[in-house]
N, C-alpha and C. Protein backbone atom coordinates (compact mmCIF):
# COMPACT_ATOMS: atom_id res chain seq x y z
N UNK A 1 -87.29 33.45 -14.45
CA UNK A 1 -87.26 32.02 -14.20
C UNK A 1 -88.05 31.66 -12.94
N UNK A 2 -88.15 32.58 -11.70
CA UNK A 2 -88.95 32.41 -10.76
C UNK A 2 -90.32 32.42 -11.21
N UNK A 3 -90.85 32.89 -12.00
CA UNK A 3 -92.16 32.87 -12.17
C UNK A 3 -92.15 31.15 -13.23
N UNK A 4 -91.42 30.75 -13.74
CA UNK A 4 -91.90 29.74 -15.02
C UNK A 4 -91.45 28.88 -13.56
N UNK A 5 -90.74 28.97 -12.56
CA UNK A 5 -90.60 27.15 -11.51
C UNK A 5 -91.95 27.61 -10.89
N UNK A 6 -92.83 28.59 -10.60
CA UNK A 6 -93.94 28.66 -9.76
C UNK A 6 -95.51 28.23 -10.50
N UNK A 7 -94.90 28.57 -11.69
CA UNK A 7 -96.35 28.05 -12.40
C UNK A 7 -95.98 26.59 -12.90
N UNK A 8 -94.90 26.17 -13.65
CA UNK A 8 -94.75 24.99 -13.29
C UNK A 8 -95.10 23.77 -12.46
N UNK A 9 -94.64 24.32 -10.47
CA UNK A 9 -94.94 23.33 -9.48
C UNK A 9 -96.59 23.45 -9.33
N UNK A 10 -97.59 24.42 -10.07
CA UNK A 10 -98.42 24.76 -9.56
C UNK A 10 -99.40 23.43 -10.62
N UNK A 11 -98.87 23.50 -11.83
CA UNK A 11 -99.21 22.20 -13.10
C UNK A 11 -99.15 21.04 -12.60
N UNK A 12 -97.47 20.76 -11.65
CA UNK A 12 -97.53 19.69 -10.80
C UNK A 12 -98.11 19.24 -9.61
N UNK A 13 -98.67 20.37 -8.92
CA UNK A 13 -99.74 20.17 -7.93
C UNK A 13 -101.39 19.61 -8.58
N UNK A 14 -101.38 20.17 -9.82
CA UNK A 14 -102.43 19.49 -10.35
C UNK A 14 -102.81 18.35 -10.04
N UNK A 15 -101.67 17.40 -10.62
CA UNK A 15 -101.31 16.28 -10.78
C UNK A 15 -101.34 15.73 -9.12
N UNK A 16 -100.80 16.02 -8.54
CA UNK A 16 -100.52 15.49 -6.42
C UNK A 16 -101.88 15.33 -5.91
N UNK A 17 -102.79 16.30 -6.64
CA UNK A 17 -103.90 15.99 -6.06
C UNK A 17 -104.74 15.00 -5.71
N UNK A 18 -104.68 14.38 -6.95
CA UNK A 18 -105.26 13.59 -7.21
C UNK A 18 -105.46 11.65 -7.08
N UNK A 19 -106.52 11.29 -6.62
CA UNK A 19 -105.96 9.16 -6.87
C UNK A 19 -104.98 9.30 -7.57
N UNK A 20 -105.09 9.60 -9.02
CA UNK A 20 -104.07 8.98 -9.81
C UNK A 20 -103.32 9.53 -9.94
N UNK A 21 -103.25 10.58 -9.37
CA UNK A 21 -102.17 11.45 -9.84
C UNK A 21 -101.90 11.95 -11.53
N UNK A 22 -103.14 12.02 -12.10
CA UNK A 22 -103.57 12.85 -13.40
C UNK A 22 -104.00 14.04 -13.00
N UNK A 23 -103.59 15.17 -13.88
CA UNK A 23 -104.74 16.28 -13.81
C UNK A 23 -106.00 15.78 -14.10
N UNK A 24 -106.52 16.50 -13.64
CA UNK A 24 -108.25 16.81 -14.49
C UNK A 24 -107.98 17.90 -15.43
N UNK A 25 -109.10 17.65 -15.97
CA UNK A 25 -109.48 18.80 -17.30
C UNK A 25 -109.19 20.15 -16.94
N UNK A 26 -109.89 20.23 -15.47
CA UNK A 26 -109.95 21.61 -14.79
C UNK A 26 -110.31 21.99 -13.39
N UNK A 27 -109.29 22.35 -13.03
CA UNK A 27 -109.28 22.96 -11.96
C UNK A 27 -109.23 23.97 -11.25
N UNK A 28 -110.28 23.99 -9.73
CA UNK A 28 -110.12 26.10 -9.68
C UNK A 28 -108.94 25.97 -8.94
N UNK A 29 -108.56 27.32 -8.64
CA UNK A 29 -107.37 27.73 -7.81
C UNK A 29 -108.06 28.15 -7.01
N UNK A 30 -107.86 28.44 -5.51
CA UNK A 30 -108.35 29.32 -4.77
C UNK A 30 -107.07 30.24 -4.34
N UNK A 31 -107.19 31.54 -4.15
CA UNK A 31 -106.44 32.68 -3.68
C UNK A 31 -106.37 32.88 -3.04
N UNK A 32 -105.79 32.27 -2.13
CA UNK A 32 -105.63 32.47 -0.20
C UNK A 32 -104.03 33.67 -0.57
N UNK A 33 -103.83 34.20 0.81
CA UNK A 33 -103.28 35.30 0.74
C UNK A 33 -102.25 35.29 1.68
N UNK A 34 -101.09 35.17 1.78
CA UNK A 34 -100.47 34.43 0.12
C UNK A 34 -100.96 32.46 0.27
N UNK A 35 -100.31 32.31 -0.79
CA UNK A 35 -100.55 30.68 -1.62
C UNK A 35 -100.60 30.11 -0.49
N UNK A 36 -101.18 29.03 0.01
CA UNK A 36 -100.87 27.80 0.95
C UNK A 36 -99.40 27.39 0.69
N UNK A 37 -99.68 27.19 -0.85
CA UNK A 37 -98.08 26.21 -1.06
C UNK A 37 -96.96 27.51 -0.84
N UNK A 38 -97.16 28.48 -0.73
CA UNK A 38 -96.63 29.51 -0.79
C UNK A 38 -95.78 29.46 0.90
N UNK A 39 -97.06 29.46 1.42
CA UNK A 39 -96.67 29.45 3.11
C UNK A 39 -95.91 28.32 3.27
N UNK A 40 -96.32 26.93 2.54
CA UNK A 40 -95.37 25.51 3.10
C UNK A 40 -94.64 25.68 2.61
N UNK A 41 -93.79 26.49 1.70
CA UNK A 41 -92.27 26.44 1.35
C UNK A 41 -92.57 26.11 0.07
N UNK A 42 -93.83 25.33 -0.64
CA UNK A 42 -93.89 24.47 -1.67
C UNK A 42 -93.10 25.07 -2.85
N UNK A 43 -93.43 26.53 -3.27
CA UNK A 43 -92.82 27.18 -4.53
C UNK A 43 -91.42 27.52 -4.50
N UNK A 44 -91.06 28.34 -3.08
CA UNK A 44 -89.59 28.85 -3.11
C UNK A 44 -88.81 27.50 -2.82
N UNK A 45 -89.33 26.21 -2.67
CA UNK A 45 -88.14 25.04 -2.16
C UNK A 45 -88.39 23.95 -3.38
N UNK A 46 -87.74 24.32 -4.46
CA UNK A 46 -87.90 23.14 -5.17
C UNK A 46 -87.60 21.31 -5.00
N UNK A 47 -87.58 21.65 -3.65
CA UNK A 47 -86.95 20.18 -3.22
C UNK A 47 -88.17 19.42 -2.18
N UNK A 48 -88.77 20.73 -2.33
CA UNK A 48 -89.94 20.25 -0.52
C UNK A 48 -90.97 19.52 -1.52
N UNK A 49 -91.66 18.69 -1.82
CA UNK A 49 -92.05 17.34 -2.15
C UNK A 49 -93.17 16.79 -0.83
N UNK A 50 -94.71 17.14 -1.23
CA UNK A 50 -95.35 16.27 -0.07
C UNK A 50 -96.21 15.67 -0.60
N UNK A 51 -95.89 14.18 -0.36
CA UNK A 51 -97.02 13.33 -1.32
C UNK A 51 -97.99 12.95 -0.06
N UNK A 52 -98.60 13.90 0.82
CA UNK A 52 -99.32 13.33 1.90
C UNK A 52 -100.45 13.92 1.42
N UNK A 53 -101.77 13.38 1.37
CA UNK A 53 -102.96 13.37 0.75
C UNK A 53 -103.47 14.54 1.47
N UNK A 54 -103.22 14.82 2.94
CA UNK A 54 -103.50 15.66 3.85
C UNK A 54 -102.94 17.08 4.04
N UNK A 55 -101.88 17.14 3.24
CA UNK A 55 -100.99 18.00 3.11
C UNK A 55 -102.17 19.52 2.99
N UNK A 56 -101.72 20.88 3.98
CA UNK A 56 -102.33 22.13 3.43
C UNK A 56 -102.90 23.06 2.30
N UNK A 57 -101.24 22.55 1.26
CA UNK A 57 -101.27 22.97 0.33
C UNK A 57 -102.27 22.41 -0.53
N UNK A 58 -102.52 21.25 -0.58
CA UNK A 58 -104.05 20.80 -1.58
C UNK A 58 -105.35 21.56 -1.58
N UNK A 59 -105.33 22.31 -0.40
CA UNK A 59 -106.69 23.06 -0.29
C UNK A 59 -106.59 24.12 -1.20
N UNK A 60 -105.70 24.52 -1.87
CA UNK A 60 -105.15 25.43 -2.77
C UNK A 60 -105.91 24.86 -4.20
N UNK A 61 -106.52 23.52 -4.40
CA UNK A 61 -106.92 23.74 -5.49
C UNK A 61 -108.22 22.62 -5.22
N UNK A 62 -109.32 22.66 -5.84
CA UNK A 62 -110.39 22.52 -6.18
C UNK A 62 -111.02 21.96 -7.52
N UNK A 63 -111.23 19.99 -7.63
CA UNK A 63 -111.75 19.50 -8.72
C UNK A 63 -113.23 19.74 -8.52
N UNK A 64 -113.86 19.91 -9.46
CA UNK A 64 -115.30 20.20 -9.01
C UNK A 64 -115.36 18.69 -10.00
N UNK A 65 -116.90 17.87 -9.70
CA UNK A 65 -117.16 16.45 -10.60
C UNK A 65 -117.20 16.68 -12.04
N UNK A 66 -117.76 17.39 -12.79
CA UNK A 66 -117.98 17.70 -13.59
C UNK A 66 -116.62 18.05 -14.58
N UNK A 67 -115.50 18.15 -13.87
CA UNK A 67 -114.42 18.72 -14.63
C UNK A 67 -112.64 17.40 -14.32
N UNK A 68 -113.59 16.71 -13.94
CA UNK A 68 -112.81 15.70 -13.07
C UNK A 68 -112.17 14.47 -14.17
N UNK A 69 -112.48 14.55 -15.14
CA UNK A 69 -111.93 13.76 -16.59
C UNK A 69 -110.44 14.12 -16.74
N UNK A 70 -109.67 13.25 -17.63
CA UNK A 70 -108.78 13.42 -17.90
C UNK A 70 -108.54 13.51 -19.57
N UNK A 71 -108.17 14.19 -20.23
CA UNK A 71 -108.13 13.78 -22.03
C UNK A 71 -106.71 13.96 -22.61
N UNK A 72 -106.03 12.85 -21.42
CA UNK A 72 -104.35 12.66 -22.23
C UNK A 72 -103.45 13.93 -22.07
N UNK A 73 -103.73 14.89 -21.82
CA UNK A 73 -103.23 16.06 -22.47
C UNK A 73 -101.49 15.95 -21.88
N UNK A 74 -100.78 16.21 -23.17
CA UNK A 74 -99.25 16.02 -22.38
C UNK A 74 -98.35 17.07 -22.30
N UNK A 75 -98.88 18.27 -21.79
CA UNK A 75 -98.43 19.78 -21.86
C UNK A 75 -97.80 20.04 -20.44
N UNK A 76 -97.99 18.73 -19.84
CA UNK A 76 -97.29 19.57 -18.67
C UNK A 76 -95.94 18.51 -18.53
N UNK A 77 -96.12 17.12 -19.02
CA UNK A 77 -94.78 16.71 -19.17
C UNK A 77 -93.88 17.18 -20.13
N UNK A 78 -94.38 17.78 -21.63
CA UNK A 78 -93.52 18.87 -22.39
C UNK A 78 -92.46 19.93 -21.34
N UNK A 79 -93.71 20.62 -20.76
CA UNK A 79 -92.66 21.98 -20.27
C UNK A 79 -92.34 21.30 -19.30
N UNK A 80 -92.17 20.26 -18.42
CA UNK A 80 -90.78 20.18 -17.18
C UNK A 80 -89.77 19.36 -18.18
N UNK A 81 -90.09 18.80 -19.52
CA UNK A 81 -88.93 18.43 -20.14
C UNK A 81 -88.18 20.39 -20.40
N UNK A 82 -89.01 21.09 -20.73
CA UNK A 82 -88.15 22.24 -21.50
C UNK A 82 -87.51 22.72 -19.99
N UNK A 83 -88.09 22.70 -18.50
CA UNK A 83 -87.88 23.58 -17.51
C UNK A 83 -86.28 22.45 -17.09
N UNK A 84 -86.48 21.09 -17.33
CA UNK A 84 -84.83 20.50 -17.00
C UNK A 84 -83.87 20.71 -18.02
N UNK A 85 -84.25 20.90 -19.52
CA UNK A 85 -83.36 21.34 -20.33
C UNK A 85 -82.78 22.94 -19.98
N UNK A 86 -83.65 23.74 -19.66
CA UNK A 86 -83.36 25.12 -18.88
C UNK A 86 -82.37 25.30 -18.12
N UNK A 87 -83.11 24.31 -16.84
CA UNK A 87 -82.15 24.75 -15.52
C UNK A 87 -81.86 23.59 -15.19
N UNK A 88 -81.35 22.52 -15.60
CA UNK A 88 -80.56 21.18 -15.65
C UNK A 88 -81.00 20.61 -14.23
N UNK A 89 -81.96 20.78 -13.82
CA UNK A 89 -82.72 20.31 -12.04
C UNK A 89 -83.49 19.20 -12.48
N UNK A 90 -82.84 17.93 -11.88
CA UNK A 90 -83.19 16.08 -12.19
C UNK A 90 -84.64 16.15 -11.33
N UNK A 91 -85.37 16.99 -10.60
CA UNK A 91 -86.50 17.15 -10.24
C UNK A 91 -87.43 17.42 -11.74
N UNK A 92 -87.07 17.62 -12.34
CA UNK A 92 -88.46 17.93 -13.67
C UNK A 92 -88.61 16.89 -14.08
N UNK A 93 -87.20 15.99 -14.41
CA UNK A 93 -87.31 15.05 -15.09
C UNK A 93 -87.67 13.97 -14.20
N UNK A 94 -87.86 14.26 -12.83
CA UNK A 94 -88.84 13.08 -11.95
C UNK A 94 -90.10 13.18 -11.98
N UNK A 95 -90.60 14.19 -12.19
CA UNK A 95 -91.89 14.79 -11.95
C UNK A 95 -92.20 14.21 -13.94
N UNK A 96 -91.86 14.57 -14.65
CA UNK A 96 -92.20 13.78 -15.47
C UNK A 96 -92.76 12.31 -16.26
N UNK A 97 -91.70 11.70 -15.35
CA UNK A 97 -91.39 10.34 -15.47
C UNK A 97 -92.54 9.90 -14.45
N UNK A 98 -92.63 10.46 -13.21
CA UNK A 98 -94.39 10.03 -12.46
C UNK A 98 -94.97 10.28 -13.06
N UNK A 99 -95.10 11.23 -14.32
CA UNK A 99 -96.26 11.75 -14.29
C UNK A 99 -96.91 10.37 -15.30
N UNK A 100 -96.00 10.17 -16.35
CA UNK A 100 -95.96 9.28 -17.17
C UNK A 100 -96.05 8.16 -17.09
N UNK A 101 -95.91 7.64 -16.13
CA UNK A 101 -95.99 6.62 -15.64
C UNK A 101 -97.27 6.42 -14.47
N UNK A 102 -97.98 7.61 -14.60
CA UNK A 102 -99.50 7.49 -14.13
C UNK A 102 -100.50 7.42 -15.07
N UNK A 103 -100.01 7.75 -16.37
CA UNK A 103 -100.78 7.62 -17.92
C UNK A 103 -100.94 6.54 -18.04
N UNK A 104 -99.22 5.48 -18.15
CA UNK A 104 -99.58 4.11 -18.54
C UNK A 104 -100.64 3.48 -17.43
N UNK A 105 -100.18 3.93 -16.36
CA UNK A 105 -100.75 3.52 -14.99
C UNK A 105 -102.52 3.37 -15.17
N UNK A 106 -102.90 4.29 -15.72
CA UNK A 106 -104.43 4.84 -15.56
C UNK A 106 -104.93 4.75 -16.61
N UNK A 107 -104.41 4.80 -17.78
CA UNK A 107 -105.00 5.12 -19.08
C UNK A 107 -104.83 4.16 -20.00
N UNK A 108 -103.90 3.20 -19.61
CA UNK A 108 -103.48 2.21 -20.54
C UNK A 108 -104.88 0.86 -20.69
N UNK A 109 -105.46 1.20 -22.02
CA UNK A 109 -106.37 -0.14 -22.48
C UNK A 109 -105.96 -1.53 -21.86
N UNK A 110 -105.84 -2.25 -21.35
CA UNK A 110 -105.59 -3.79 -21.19
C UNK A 110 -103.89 -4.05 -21.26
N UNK A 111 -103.92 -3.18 -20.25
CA UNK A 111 -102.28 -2.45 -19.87
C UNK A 111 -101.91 -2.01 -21.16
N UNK A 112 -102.15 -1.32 -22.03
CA UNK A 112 -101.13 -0.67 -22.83
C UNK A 112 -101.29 -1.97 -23.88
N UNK A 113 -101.75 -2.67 -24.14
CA UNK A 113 -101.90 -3.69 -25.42
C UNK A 113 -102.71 -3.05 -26.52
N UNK A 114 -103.79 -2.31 -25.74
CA UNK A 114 -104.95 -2.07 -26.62
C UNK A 114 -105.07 -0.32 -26.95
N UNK A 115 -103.91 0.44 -26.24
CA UNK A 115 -103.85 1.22 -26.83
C UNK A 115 -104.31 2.55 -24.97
N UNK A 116 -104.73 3.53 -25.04
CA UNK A 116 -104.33 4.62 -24.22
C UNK A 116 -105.96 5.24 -24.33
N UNK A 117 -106.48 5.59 -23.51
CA UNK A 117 -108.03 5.78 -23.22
C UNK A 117 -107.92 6.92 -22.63
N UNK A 118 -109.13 8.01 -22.82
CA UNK A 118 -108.83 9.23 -22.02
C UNK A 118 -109.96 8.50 -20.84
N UNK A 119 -110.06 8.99 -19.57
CA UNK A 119 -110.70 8.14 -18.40
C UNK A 119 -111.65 9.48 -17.64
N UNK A 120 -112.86 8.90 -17.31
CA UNK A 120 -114.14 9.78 -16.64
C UNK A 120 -113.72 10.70 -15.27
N UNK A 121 -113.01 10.07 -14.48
CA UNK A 121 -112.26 10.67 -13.39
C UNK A 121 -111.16 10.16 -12.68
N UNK A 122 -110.70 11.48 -12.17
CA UNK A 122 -108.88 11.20 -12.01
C UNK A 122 -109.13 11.41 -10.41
N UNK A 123 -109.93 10.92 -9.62
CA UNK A 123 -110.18 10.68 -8.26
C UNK A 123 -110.50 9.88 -8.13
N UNK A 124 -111.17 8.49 -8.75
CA UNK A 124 -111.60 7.12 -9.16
C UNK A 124 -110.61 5.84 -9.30
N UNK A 125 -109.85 4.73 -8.58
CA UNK A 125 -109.29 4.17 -8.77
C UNK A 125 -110.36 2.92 -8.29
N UNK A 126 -110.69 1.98 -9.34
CA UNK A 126 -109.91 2.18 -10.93
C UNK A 126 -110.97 2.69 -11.78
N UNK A 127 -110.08 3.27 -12.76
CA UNK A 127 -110.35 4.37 -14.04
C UNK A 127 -111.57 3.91 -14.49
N UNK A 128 -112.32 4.47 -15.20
CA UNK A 128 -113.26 4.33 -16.48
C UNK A 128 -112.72 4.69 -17.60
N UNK A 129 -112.49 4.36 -18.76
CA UNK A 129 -112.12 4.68 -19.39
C UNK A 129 -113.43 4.95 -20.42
N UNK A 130 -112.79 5.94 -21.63
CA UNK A 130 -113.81 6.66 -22.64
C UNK A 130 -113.13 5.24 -23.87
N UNK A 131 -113.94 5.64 -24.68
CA UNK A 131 -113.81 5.20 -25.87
C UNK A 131 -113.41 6.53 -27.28
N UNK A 132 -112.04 6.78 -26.71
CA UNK A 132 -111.42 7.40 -27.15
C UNK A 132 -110.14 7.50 -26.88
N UNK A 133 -108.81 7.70 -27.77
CA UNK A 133 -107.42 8.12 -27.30
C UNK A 133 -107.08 9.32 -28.55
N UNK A 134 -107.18 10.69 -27.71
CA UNK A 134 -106.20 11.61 -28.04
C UNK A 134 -104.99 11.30 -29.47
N UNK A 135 -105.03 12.22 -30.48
CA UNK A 135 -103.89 11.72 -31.60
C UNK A 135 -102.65 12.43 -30.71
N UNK A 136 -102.30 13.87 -29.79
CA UNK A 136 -101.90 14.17 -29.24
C UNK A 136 -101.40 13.22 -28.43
N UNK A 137 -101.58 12.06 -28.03
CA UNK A 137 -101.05 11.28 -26.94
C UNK A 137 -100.31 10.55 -27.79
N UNK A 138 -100.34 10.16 -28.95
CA UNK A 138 -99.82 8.91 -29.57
C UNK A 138 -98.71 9.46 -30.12
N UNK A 139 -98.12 11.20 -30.07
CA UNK A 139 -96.81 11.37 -30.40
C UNK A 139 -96.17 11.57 -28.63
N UNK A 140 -96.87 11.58 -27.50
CA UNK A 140 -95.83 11.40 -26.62
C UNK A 140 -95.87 10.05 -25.98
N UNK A 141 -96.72 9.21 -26.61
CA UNK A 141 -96.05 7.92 -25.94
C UNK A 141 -94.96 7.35 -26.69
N UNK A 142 -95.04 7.84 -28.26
CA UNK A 142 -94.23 7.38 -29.26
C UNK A 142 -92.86 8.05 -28.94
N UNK A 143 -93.11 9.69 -28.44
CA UNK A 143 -91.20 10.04 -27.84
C UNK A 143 -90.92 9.16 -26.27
N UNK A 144 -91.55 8.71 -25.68
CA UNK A 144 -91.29 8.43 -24.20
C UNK A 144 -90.91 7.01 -24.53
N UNK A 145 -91.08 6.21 -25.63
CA UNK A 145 -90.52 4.69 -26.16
C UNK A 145 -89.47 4.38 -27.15
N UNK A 146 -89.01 5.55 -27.31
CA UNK A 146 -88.08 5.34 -27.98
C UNK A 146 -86.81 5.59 -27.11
């Protein structure tokens, strides 16, 4: 279970990085020795939480432009739903609910009237959006509304 909360917070650091607080498509890791977030407590303290843009631990990961898109993908609000059904910790299900609420936030067509856009970059406020929405997105906005 220590290894699934470390790769977990590491999905959710994705996400911290960023303006919008979306992943990107892709991101490097860098291997400092040990983790940054490692050294700030970030992994062993599931409670330590730093939404400061400046924070150490961000240097831990790396959007390059080119990889800086977002395409809906909802795999990381899945597994902190499976990691709070797991280990019953109301932290997954917060980290979710931001996360989701940075989709509608960022991705939503003409707020969410016109439907859910994958967007050019997730360091960009405000979004560009593609002329496209994910079929993948339209079964988790459809579980997150009901």
């Amino acid at each position: 279970m220590e290894l699934a909360r470390q790769l977990t917070k590491t999905c959710w650091g994705m996400y911290q990085v960023t303006a919008t607080k979306l992943a990107p498509e892709i991101a490097h890791l860098h291997l400092h020795q040990p983790p940054v977030m490692m050294e700030d407590k970030i992994l062993q303290s599931p409670d330590v939480l730093s939404d400061d843009v400046n924070a150490e631990w961000h240097k831990d990961y790396e959007i390059k432009g080119a990889d800086a898109h977002n395409l809906q993908r909802p795999e990381t609000i899945e597994t902190l739903f499976y990691m709070y059904r797991i280990t019953g910790d109301e932290m997954y299900r917060e980290w979710g609910w931001q996360m989701f609420e940075a989709f509608v936030k960022h991705t939503g067509v003409n707020e969410g009237a016109e439907g859910y856009a994958s967007i050019d970059n997730v360091q960009q406020i405000p979004t560009h959006s593609r002329d496209n929405m994910e079929s993948f997105w339209l079964v988790c906005i459809k579980s997150f509304s009901k």
